[in-house]
PDB file of N, CA and C in Angstrom:
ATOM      1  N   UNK A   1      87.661 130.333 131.571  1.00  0.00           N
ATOM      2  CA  UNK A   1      86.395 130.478 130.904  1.00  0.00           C
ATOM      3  C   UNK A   1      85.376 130.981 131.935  1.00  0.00           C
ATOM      4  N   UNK A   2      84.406 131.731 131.897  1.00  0.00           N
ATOM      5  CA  UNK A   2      83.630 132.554 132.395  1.00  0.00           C
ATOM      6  C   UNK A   2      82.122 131.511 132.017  1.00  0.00           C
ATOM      7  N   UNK A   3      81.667 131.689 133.294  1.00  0.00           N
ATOM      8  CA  UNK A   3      80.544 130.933 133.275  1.00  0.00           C
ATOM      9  C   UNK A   3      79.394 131.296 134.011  1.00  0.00           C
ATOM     10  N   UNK A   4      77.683 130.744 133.867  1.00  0.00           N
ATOM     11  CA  UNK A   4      76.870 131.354 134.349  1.00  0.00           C
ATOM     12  C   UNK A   4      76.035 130.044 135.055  1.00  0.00           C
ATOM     13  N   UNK A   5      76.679 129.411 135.545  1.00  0.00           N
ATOM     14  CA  UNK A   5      76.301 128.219 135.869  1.00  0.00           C
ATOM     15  C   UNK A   5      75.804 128.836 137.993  1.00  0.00           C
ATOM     16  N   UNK A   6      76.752 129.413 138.276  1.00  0.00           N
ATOM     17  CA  UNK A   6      75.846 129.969 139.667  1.00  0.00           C
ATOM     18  C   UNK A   6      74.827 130.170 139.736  1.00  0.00           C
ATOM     19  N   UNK A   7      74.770 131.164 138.520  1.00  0.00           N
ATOM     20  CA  UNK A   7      73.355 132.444 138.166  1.00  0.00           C
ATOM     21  C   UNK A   7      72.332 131.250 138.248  1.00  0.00           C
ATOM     22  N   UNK A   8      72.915 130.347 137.245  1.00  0.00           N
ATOM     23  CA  UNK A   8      71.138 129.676 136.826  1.00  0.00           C
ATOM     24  C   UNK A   8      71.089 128.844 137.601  1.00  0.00           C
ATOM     25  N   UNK A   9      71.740 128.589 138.766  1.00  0.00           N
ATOM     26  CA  UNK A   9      71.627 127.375 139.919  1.00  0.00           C
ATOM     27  C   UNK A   9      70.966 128.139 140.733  1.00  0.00           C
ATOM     28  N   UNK A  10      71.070 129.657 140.985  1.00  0.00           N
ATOM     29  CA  UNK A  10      70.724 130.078 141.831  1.00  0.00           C
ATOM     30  C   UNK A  10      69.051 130.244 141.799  1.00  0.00           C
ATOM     31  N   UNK A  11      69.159 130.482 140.671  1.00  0.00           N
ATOM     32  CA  UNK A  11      67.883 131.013 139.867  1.00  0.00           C
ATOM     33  C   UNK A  11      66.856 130.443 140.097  1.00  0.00           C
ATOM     34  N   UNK A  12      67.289 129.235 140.006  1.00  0.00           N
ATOM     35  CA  UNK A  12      66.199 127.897 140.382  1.00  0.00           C
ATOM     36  C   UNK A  12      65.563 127.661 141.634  1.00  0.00           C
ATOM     37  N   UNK A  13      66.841 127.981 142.741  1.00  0.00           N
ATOM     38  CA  UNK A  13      66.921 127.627 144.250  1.00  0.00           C
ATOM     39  C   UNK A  13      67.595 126.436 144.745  1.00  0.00           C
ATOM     40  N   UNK A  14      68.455 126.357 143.517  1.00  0.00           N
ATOM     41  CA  UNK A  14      69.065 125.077 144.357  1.00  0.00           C
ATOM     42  C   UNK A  14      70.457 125.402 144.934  1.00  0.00           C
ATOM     43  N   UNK A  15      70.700 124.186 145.863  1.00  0.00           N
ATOM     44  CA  UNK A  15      72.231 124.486 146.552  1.00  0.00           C
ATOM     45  C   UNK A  15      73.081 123.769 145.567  1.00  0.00           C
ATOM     46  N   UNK A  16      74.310 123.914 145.906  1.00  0.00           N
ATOM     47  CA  UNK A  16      75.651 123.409 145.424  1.00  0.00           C
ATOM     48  C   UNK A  16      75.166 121.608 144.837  1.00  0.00           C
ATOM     49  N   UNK A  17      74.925 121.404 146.171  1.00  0.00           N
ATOM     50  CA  UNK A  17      74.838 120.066 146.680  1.00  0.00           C
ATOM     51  C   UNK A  17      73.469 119.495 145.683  1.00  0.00           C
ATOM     52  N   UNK A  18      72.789 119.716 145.386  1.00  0.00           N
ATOM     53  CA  UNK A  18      71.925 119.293 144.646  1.00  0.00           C
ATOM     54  C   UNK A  18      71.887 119.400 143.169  1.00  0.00           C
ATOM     55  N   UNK A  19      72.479 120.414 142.846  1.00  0.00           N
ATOM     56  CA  UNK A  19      73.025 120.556 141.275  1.00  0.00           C
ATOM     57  C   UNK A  19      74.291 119.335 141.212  1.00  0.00           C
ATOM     58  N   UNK A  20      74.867 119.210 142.210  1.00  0.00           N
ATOM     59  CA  UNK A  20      75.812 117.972 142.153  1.00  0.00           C
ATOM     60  C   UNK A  20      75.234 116.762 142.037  1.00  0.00           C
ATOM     61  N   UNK A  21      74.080 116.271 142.354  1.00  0.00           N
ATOM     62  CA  UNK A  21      73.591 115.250 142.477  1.00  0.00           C
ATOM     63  C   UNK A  21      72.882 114.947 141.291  1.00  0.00           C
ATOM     64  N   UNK A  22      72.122 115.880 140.612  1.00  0.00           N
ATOM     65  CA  UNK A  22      72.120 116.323 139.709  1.00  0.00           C
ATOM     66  C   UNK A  22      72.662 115.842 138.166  1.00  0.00           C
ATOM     67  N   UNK A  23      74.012 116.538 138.312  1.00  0.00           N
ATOM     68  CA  UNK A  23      74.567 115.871 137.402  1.00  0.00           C
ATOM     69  C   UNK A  23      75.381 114.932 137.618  1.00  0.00           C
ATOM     70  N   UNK A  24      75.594 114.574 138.854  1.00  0.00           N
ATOM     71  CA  UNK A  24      76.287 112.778 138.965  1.00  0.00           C
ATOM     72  C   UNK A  24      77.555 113.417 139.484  1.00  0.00           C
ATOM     73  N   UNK A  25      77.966 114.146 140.061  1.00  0.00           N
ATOM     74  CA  UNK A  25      79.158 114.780 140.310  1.00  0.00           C
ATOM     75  C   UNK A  25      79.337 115.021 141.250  1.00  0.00           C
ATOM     76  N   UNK A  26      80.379 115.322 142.110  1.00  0.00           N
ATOM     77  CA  UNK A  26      81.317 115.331 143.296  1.00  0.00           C
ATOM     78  C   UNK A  26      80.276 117.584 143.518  1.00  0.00           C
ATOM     79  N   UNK A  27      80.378 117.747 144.823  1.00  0.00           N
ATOM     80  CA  UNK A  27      79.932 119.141 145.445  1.00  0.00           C
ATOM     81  C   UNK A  27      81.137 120.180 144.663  1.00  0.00           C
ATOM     82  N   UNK A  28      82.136 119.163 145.169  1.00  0.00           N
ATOM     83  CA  UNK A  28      83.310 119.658 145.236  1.00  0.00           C
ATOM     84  C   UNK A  28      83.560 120.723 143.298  1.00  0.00           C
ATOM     85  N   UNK A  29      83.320 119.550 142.665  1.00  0.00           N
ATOM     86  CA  UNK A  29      83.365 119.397 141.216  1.00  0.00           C
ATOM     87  C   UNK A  29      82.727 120.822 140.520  1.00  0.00           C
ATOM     88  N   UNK A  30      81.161 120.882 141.010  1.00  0.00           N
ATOM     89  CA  UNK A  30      80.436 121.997 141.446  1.00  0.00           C
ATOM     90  C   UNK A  30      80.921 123.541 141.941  1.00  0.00           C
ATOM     91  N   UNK A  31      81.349 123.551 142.631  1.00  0.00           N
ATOM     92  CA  UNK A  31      82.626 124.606 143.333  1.00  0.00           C
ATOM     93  C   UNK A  31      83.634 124.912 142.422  1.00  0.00           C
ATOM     94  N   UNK A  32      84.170 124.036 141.868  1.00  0.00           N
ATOM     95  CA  UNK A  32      85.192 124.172 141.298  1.00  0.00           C
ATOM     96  C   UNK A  32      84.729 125.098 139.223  1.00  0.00           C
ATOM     97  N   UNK A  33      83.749 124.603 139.214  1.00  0.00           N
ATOM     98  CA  UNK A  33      83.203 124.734 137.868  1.00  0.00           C
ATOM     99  C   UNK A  33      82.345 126.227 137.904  1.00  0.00           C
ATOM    100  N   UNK A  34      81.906 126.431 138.977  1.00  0.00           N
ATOM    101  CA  UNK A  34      81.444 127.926 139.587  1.00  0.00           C
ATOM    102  C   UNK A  34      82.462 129.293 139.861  1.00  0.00           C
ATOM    103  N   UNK A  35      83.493 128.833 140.079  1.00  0.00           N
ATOM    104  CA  UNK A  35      84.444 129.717 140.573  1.00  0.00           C
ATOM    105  C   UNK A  35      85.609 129.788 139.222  1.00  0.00           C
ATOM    106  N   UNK A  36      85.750 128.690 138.482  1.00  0.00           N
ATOM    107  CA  UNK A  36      85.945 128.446 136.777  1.00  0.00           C
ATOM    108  C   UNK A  36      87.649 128.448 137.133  1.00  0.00           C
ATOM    109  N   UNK A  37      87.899 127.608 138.147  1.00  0.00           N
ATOM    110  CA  UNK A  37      89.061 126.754 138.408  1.00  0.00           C
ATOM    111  C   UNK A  37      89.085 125.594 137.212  1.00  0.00           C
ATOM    112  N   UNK A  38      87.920 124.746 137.129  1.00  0.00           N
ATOM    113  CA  UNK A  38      88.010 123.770 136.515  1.00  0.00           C
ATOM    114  C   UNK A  38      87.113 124.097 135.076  1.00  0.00           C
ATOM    115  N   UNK A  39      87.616 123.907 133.929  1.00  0.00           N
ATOM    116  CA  UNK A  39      86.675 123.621 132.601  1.00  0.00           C
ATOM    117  C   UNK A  39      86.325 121.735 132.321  1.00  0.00           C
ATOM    118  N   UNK A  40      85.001 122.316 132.246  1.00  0.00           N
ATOM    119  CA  UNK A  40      84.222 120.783 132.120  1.00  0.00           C
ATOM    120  C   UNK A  40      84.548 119.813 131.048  1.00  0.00           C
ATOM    121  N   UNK A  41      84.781 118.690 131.387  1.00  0.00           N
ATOM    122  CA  UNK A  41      84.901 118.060 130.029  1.00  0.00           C
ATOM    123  C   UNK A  41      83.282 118.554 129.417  1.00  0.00           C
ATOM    124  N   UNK A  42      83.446 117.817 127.644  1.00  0.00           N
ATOM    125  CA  UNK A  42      82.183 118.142 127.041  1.00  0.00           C
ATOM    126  C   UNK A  42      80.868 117.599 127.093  1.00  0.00           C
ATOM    127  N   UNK A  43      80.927 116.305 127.762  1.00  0.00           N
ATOM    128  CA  UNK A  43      79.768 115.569 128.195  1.00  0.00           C
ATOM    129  C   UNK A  43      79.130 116.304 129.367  1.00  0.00           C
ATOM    130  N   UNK A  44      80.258 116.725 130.146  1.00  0.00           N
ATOM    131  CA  UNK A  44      79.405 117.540 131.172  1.00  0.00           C
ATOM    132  C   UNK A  44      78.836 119.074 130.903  1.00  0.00           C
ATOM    133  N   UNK A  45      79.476 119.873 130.143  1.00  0.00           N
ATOM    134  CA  UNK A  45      78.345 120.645 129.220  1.00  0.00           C
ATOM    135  C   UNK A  45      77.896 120.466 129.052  1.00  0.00           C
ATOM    136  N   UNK A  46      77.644 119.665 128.123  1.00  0.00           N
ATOM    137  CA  UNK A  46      76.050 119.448 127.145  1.00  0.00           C
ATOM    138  C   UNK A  46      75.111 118.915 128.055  1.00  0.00           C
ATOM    139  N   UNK A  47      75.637 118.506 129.291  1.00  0.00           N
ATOM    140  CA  UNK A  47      74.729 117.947 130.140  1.00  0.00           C
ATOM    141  C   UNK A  47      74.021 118.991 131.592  1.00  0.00           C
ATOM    142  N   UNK A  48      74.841 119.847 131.489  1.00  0.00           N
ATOM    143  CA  UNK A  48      74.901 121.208 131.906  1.00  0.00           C
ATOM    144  C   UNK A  48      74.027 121.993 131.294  1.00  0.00           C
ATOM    145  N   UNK A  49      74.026 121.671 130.174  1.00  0.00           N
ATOM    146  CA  UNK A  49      72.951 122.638 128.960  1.00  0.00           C
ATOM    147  C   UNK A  49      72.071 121.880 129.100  1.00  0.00           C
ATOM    148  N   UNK A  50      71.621 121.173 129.249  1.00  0.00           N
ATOM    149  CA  UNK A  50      70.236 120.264 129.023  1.00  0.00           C
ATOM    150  C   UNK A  50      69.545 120.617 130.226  1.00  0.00           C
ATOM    151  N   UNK A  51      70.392 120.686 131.473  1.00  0.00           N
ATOM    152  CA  UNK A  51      69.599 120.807 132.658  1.00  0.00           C
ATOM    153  C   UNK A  51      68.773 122.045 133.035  1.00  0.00           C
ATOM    154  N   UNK A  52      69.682 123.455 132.516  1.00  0.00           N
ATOM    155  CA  UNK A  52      69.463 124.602 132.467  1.00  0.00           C
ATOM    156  C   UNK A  52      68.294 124.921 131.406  1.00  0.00           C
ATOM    157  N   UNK A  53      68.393 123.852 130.759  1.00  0.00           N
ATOM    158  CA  UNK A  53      67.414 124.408 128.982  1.00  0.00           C
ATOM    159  C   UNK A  53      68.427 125.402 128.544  1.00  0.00           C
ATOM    160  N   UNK A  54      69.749 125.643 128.310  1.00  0.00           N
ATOM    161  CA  UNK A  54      70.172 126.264 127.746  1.00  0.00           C
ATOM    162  C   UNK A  54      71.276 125.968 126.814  1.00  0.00           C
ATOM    163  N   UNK A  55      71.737 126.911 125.726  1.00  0.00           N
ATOM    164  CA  UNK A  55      72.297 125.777 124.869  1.00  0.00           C
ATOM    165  C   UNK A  55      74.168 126.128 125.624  1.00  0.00           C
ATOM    166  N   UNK A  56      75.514 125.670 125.351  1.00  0.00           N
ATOM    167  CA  UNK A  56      76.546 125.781 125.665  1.00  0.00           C
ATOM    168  C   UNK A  56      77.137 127.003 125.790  1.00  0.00           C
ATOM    169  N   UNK A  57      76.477 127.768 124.627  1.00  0.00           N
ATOM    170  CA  UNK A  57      77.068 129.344 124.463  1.00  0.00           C
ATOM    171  C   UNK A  57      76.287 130.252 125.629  1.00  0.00           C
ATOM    172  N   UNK A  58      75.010 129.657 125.988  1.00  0.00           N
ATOM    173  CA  UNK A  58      74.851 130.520 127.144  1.00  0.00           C
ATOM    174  C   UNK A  58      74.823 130.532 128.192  1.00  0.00           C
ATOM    175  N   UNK A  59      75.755 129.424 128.704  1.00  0.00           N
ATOM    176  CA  UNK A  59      76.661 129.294 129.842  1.00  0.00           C
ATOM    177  C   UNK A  59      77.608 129.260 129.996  1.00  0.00           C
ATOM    178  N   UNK A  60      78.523 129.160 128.857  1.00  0.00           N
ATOM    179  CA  UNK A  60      80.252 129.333 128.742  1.00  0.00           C
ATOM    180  C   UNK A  60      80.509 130.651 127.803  1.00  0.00           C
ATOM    181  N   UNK A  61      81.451 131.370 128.505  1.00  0.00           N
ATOM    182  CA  UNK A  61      82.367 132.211 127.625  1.00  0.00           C
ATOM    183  C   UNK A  61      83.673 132.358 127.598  1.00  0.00           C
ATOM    184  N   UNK A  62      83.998 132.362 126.427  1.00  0.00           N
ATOM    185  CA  UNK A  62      85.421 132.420 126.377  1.00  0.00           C
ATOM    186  C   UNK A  62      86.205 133.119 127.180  1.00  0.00           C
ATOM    187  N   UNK A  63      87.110 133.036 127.971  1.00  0.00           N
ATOM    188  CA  UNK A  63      88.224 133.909 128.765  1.00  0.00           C
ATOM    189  C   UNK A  63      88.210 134.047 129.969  1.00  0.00           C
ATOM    190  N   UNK A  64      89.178 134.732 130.491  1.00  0.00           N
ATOM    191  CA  UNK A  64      89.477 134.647 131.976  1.00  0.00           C
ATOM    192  C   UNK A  64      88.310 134.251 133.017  1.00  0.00           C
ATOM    193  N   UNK A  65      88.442 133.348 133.924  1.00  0.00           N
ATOM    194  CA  UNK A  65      87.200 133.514 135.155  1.00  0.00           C
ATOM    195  C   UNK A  65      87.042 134.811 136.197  1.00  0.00           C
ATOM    196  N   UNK A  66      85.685 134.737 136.053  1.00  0.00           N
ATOM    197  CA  UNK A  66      85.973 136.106 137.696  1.00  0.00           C
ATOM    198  C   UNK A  66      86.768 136.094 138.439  1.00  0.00           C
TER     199      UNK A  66
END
């Protein structure tokens, strides 16, 4: 799944490490969800979407990662 979760981390100015803290989550977790090794469970979307102000569809897309 293809995701825009860098973009809007970046966007902001934050590091890895603080979007991790953030949402209660490991750096590592972060990394992994950026590079779209790992798909989030759904609590962490929606919690992902809340942080961004954005809704699920405009941070996840269907199919292959970069």
């Amino acid at each position: 799944m293809q995701n825009r979760i860098r973009a809007e981390r970046e966007e902001r100015g934050w590091t890895q490490a603080v979007l991790a803290e953030r949402l209660e989550v490991s750096r590592q977790t972060v990394v992994a969800l950026e590079t779209g090794k790992y798909d989030p469970s759904l609590p962490l979307a929606f919690r992902l979407a809340a942080l961004f102000g954005k809704r699920i569809e405009e941070l996840f897309t269907p199919g292959a990662a970069k």
